[in-house]
PDB file of N, CA and C in Angstrom:
ATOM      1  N   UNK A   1     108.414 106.657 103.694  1.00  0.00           N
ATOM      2  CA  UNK A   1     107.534 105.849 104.511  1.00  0.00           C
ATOM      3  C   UNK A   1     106.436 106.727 105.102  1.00  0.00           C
ATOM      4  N   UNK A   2     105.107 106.080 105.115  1.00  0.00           N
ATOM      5  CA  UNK A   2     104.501 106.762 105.619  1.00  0.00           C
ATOM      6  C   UNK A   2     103.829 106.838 106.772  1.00  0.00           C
ATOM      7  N   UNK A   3     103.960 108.240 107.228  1.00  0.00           N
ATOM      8  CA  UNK A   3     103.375 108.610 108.854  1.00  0.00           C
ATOM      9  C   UNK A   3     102.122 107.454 109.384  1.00  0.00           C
ATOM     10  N   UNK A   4     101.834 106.820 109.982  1.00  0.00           N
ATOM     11  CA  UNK A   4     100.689 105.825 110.086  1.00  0.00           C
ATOM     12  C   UNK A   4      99.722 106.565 111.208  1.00  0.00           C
ATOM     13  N   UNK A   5     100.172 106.880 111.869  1.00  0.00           N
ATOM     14  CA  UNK A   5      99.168 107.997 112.409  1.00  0.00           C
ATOM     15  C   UNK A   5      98.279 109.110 111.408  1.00  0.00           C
ATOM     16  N   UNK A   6      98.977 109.815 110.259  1.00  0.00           N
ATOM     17  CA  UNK A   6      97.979 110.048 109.420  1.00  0.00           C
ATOM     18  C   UNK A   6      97.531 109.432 108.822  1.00  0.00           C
ATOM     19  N   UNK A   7      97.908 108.139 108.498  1.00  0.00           N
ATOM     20  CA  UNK A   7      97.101 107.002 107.841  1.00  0.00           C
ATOM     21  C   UNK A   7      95.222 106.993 108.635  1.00  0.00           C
ATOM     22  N   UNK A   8      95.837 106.508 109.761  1.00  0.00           N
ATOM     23  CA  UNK A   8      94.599 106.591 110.161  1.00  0.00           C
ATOM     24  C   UNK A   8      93.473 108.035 110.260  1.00  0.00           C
ATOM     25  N   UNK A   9      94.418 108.682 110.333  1.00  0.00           N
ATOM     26  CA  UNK A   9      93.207 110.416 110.546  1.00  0.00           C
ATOM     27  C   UNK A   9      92.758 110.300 109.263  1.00  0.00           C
ATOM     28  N   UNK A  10      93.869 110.331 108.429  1.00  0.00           N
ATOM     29  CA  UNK A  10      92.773 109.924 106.598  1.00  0.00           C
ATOM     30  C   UNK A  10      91.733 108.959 106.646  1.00  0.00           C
ATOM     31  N   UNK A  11      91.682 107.804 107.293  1.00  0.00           N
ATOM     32  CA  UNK A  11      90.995 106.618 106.651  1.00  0.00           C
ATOM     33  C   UNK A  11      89.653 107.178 107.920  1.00  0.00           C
ATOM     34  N   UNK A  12      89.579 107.409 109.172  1.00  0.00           N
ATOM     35  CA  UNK A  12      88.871 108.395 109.836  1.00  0.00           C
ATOM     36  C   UNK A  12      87.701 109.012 109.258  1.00  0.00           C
ATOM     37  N   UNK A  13      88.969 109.903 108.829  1.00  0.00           N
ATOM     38  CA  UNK A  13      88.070 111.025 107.916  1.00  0.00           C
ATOM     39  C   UNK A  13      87.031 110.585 106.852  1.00  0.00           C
ATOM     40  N   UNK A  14      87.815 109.617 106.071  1.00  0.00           N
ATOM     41  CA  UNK A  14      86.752 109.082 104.659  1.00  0.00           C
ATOM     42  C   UNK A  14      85.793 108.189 105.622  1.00  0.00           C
ATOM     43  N   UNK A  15      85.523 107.484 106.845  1.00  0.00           N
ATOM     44  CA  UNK A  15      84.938 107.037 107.154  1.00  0.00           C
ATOM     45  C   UNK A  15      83.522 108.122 107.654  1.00  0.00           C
ATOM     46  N   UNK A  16      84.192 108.898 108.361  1.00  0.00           N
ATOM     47  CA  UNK A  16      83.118 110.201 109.022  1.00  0.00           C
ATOM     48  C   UNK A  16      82.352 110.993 108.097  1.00  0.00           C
ATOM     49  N   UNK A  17      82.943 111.314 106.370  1.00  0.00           N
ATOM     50  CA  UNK A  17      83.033 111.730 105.202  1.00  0.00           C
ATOM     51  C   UNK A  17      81.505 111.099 104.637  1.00  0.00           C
ATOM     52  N   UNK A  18      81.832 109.673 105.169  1.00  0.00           N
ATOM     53  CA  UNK A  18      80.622 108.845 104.555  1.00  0.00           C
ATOM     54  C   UNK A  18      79.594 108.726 105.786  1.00  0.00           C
ATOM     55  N   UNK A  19      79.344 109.038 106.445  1.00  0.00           N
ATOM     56  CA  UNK A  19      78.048 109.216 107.792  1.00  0.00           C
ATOM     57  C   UNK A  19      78.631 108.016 108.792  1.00  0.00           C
ATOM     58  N   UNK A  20      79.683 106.986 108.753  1.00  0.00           N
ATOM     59  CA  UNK A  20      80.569 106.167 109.474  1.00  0.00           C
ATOM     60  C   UNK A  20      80.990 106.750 110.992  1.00  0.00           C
ATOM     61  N   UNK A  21      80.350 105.955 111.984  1.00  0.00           N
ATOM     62  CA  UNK A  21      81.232 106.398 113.531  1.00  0.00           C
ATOM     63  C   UNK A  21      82.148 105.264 113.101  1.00  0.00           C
ATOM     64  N   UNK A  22      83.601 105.231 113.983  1.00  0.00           N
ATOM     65  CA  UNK A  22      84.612 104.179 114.081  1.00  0.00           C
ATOM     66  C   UNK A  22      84.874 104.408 115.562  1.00  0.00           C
ATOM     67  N   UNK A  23      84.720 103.484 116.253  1.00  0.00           N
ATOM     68  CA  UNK A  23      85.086 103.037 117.807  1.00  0.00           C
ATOM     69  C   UNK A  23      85.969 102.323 118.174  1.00  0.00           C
ATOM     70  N   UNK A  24      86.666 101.849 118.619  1.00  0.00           N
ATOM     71  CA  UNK A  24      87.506 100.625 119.421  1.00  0.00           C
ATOM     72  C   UNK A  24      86.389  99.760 119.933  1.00  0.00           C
ATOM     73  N   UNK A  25      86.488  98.782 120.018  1.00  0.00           N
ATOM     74  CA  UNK A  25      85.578  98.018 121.162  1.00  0.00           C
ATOM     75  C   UNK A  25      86.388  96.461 121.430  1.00  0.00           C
ATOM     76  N   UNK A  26      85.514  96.339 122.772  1.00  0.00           N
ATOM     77  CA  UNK A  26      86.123  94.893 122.894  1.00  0.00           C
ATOM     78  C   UNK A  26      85.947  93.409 122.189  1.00  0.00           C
ATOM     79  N   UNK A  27      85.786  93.359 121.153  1.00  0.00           N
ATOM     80  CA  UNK A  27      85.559  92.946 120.178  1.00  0.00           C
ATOM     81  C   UNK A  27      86.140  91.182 120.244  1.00  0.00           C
ATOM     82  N   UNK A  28      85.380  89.949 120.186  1.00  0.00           N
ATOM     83  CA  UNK A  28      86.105  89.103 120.770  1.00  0.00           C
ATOM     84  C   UNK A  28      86.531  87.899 119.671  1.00  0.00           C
ATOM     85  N   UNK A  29      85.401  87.871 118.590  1.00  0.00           N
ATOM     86  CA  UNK A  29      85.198  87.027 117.393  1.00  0.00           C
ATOM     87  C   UNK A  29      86.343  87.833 116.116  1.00  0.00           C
ATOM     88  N   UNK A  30      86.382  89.075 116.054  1.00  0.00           N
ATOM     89  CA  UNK A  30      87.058  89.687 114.526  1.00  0.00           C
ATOM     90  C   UNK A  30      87.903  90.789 115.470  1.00  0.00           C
ATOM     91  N   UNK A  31      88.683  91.161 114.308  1.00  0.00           N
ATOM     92  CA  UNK A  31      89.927  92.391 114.300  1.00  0.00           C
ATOM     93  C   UNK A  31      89.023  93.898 114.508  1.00  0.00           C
ATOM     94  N   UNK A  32      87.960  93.590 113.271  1.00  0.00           N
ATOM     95  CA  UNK A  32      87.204  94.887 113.197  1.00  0.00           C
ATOM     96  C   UNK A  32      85.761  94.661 112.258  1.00  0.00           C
ATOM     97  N   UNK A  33      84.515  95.031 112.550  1.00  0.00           N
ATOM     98  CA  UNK A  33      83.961  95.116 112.349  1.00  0.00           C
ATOM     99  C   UNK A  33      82.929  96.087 111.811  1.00  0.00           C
ATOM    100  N   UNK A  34      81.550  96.000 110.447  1.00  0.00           N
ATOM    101  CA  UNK A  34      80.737  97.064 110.332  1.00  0.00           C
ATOM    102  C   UNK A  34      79.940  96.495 110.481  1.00  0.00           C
ATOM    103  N   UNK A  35      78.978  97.290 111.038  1.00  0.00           N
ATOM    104  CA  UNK A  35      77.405  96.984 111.322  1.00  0.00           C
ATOM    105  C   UNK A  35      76.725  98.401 111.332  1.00  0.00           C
ATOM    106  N   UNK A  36      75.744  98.940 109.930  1.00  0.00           N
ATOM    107  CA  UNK A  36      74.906  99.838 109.920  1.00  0.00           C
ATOM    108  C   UNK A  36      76.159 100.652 109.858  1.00  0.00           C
ATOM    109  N   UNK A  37      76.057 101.994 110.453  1.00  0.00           N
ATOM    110  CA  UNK A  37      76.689 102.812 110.596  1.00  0.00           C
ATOM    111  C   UNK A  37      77.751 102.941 111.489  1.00  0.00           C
ATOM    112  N   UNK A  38      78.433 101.999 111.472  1.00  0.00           N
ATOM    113  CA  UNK A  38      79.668 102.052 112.505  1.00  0.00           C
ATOM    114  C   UNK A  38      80.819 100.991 112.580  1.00  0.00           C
ATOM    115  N   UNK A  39      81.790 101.614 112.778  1.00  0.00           N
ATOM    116  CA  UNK A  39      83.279 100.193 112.554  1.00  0.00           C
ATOM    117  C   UNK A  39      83.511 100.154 113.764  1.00  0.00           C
ATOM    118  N   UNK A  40      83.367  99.019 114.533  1.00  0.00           N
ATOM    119  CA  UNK A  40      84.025  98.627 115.649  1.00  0.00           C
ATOM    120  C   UNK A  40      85.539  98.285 115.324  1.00  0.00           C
ATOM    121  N   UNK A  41      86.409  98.522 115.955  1.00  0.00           N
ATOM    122  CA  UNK A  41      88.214  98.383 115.841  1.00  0.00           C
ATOM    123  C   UNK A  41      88.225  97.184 117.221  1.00  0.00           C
ATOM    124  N   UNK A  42      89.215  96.591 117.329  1.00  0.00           N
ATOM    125  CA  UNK A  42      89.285  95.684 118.160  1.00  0.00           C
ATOM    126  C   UNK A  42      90.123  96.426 119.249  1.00  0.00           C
ATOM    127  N   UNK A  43      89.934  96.503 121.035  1.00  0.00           N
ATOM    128  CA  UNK A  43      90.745  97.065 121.209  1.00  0.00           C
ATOM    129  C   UNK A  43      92.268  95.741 121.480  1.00  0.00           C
ATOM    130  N   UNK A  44      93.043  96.929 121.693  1.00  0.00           N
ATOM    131  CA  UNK A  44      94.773  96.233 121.796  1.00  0.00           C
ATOM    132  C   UNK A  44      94.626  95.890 120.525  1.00  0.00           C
ATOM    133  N   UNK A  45      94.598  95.426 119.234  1.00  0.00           N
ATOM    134  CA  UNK A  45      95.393  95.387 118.198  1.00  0.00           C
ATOM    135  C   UNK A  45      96.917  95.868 118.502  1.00  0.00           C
ATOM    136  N   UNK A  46      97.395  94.720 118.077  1.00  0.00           N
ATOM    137  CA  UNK A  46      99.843  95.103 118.711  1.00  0.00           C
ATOM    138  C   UNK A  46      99.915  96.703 117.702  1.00  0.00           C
ATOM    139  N   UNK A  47      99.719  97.170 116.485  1.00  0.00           N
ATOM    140  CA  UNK A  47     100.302  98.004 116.085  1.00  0.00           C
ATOM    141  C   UNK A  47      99.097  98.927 115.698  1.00  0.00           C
ATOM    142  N   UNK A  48     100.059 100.361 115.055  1.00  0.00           N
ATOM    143  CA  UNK A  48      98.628 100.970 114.369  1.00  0.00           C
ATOM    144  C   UNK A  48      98.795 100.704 113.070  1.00  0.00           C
ATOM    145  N   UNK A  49      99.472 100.268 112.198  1.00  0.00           N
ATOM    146  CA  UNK A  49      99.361  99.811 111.035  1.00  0.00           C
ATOM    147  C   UNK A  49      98.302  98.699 111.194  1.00  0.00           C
ATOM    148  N   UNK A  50      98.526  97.661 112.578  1.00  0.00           N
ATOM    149  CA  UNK A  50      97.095  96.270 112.335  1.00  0.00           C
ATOM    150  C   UNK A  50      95.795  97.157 112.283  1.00  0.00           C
ATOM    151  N   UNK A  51      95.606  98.256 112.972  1.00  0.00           N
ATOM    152  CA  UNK A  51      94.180  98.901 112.979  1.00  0.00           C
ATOM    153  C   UNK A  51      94.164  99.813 111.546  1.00  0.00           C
ATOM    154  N   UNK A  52      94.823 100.248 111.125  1.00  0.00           N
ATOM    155  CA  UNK A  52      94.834 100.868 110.152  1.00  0.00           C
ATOM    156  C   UNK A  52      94.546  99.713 108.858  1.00  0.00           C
ATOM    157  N   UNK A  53      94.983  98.580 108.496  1.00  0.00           N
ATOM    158  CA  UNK A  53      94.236  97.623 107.415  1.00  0.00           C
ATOM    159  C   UNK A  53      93.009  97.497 107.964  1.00  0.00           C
ATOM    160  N   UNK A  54      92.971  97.107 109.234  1.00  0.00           N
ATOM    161  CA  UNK A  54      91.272  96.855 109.762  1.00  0.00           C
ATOM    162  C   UNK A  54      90.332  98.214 109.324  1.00  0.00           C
ATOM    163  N   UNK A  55      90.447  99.039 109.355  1.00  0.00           N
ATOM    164  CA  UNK A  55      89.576 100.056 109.387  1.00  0.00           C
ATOM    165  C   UNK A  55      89.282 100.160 107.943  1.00  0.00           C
ATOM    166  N   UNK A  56      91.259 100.122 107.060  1.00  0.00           N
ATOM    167  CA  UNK A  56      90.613 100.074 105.656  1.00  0.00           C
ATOM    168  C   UNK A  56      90.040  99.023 105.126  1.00  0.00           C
ATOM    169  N   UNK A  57      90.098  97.759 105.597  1.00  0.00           N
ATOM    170  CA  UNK A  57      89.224  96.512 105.139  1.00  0.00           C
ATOM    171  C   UNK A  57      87.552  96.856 105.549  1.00  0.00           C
ATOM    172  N   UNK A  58      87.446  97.048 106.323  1.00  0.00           N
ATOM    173  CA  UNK A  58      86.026  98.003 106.148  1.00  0.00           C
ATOM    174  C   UNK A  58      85.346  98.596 105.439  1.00  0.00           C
ATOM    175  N   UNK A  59      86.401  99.583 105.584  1.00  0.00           N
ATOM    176  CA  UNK A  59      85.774 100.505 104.588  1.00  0.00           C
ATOM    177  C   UNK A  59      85.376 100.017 102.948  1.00  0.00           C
ATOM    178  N   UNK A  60      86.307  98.754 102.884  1.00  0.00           N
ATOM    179  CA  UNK A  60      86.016  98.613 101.299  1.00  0.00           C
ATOM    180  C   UNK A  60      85.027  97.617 101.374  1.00  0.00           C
ATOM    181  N   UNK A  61      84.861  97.120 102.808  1.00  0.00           N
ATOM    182  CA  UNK A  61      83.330  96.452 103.043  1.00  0.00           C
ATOM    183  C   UNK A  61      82.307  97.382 102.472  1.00  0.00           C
ATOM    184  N   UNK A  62      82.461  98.515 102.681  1.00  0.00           N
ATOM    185  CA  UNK A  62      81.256  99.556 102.831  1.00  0.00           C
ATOM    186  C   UNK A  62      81.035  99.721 101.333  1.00  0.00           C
ATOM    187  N   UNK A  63      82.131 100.077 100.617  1.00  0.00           N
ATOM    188  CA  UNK A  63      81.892 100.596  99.171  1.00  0.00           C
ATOM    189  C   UNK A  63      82.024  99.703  98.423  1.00  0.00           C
ATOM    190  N   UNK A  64      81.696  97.682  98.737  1.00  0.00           N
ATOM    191  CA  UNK A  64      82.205  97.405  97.500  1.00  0.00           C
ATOM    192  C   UNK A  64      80.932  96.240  97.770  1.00  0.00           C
ATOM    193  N   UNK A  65      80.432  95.980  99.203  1.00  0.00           N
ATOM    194  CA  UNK A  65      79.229  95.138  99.740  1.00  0.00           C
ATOM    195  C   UNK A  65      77.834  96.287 100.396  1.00  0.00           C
ATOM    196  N   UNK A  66      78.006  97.119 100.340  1.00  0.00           N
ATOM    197  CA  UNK A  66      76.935  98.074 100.512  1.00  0.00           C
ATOM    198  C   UNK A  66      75.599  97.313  99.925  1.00  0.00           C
ATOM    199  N   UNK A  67      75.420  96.378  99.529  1.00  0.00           N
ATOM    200  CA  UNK A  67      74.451  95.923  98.905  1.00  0.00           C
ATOM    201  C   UNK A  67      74.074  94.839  99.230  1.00  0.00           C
ATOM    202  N   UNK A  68      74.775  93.832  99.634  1.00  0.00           N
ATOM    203  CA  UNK A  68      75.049  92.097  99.708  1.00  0.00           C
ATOM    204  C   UNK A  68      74.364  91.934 100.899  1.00  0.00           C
ATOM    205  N   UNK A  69      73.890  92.872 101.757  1.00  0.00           N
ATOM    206  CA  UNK A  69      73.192  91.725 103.048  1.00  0.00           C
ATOM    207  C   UNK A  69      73.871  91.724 103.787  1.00  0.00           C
ATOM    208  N   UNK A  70      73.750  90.274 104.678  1.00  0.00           N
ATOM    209  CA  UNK A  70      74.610  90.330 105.424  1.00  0.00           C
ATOM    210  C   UNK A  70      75.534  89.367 105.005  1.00  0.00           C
ATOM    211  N   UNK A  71      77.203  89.535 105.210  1.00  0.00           N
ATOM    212  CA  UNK A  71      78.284  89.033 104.070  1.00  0.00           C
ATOM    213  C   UNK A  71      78.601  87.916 104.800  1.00  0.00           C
ATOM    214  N   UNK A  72      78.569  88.155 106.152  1.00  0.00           N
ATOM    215  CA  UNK A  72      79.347  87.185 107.145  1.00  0.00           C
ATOM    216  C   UNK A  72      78.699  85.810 106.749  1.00  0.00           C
ATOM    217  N   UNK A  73      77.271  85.876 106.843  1.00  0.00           N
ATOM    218  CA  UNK A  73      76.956  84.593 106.647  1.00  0.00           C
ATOM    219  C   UNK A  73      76.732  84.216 105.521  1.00  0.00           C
ATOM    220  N   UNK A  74      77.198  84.903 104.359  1.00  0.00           N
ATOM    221  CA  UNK A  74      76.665  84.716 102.759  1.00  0.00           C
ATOM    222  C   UNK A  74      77.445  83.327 102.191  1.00  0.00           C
ATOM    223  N   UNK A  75      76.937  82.952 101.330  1.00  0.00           N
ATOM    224  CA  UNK A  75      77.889  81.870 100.754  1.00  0.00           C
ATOM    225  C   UNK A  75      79.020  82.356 100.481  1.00  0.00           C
ATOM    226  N   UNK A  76      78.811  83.707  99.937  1.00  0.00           N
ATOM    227  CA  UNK A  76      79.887  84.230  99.260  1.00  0.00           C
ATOM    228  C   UNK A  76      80.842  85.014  99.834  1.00  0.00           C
ATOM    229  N   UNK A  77      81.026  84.773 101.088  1.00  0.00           N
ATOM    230  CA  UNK A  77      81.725  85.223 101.934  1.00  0.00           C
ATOM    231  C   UNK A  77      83.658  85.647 101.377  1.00  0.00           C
ATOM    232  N   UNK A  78      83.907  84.134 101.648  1.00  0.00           N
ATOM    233  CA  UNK A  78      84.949  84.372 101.004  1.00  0.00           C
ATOM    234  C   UNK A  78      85.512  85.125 100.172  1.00  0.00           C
ATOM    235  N   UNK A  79      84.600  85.077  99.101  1.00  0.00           N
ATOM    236  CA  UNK A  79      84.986  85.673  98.358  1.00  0.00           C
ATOM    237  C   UNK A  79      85.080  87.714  98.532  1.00  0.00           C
ATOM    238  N   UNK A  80      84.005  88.010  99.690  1.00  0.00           N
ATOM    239  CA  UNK A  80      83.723  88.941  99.707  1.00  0.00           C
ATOM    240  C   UNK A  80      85.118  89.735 100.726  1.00  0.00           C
ATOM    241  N   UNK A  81      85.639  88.858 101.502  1.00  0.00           N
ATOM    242  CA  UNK A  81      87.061  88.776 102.125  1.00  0.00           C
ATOM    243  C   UNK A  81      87.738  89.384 101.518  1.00  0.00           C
ATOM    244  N   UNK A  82      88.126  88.341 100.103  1.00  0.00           N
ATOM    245  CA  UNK A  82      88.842  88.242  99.492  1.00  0.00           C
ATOM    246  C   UNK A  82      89.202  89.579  98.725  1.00  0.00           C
ATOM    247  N   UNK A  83      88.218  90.212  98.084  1.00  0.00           N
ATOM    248  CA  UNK A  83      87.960  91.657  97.944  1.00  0.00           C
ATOM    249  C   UNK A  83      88.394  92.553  98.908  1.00  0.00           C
ATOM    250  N   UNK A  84      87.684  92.406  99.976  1.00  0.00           N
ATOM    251  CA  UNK A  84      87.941  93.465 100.588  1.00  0.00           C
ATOM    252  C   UNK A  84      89.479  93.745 101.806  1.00  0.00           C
ATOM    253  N   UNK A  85      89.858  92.667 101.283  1.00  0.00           N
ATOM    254  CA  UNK A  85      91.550  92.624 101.492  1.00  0.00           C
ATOM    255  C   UNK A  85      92.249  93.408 100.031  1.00  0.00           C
ATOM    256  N   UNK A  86      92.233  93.061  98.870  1.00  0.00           N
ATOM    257  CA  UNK A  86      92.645  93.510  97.828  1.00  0.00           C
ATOM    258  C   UNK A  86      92.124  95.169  98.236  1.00  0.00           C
ATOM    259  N   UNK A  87      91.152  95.519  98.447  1.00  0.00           N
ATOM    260  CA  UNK A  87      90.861  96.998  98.344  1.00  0.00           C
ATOM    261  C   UNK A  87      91.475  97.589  99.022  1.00  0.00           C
ATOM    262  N   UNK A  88      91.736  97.024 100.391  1.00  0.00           N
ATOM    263  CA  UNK A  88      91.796  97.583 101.273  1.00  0.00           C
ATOM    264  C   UNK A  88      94.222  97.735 100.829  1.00  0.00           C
ATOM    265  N   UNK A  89      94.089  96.933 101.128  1.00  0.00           N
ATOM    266  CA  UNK A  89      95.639  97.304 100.383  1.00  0.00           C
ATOM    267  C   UNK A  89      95.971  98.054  99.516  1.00  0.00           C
ATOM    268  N   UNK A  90      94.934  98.185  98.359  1.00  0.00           N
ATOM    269  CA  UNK A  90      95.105  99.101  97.590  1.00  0.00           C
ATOM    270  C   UNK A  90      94.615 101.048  98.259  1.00  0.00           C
ATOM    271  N   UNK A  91      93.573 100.951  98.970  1.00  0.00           N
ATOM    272  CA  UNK A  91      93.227 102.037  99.995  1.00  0.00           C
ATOM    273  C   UNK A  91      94.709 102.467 100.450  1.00  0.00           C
ATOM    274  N   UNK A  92      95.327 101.437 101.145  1.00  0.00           N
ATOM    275  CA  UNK A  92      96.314 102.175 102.045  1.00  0.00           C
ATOM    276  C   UNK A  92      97.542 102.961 100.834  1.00  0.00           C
ATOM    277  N   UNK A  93      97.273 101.985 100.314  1.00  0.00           N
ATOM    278  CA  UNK A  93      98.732 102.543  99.347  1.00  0.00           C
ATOM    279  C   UNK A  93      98.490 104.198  98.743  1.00  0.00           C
ATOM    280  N   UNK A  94      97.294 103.967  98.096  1.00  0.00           N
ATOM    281  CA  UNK A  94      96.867 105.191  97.494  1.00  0.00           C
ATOM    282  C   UNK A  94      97.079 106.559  98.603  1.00  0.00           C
ATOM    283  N   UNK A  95      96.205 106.230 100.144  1.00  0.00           N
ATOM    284  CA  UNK A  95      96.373 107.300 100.777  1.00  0.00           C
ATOM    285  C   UNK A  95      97.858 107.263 101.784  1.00  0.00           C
ATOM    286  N   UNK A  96      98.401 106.719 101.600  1.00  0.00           N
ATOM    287  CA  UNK A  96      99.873 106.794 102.451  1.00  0.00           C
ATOM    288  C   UNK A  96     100.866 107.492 101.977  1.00  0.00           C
TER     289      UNK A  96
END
């Protein structure tokens, strides 16, 4: 099983790796958010595994919509979710 505290210093790192700040914030609409250069984390999330998918669902915001605009309001939203849940699961697994 893996340490989830290094989960996150890894996913951190690849975030900082890529010019990415990651913050906590009080965040009232989502879990976690990107905008430009930065992931807002929600604060209190119950575990660090919940912040740890959030951060990696991000991140695969970053490398897989880097292009799309803005996603939230796209038609294609869903679908862009939908992705970046699959990545992001696959993220954790790989680095855990």
């Amino acid at each position: 099983m893996a340490d989830s505290g290094k989960v996150f210093e890894r996913l951190v790192h690849l975030a900082t790796s890529k010019g990415i700040i990651v913050r906590f914030a009080p965040l009232q609409a989502y879990d976690a958010r990107l905008k430009g250069n930065r992931i807002a984390i929600r604060q209190g999330l119950p575990t660090i595994e919940d912040i740890n998918y959030n951060l990696a669902h991000e991140l695969a915001h970053l490398y897989l919509h880097y292009d799309k605009g803005d996603t939230v309001n796209s038609k294609f939203n869903e679908q862009y979710e939908e992705q970046a849940d699959r990545a992001a699961k696959m993220l954790l697994e790989v680095i855990a």
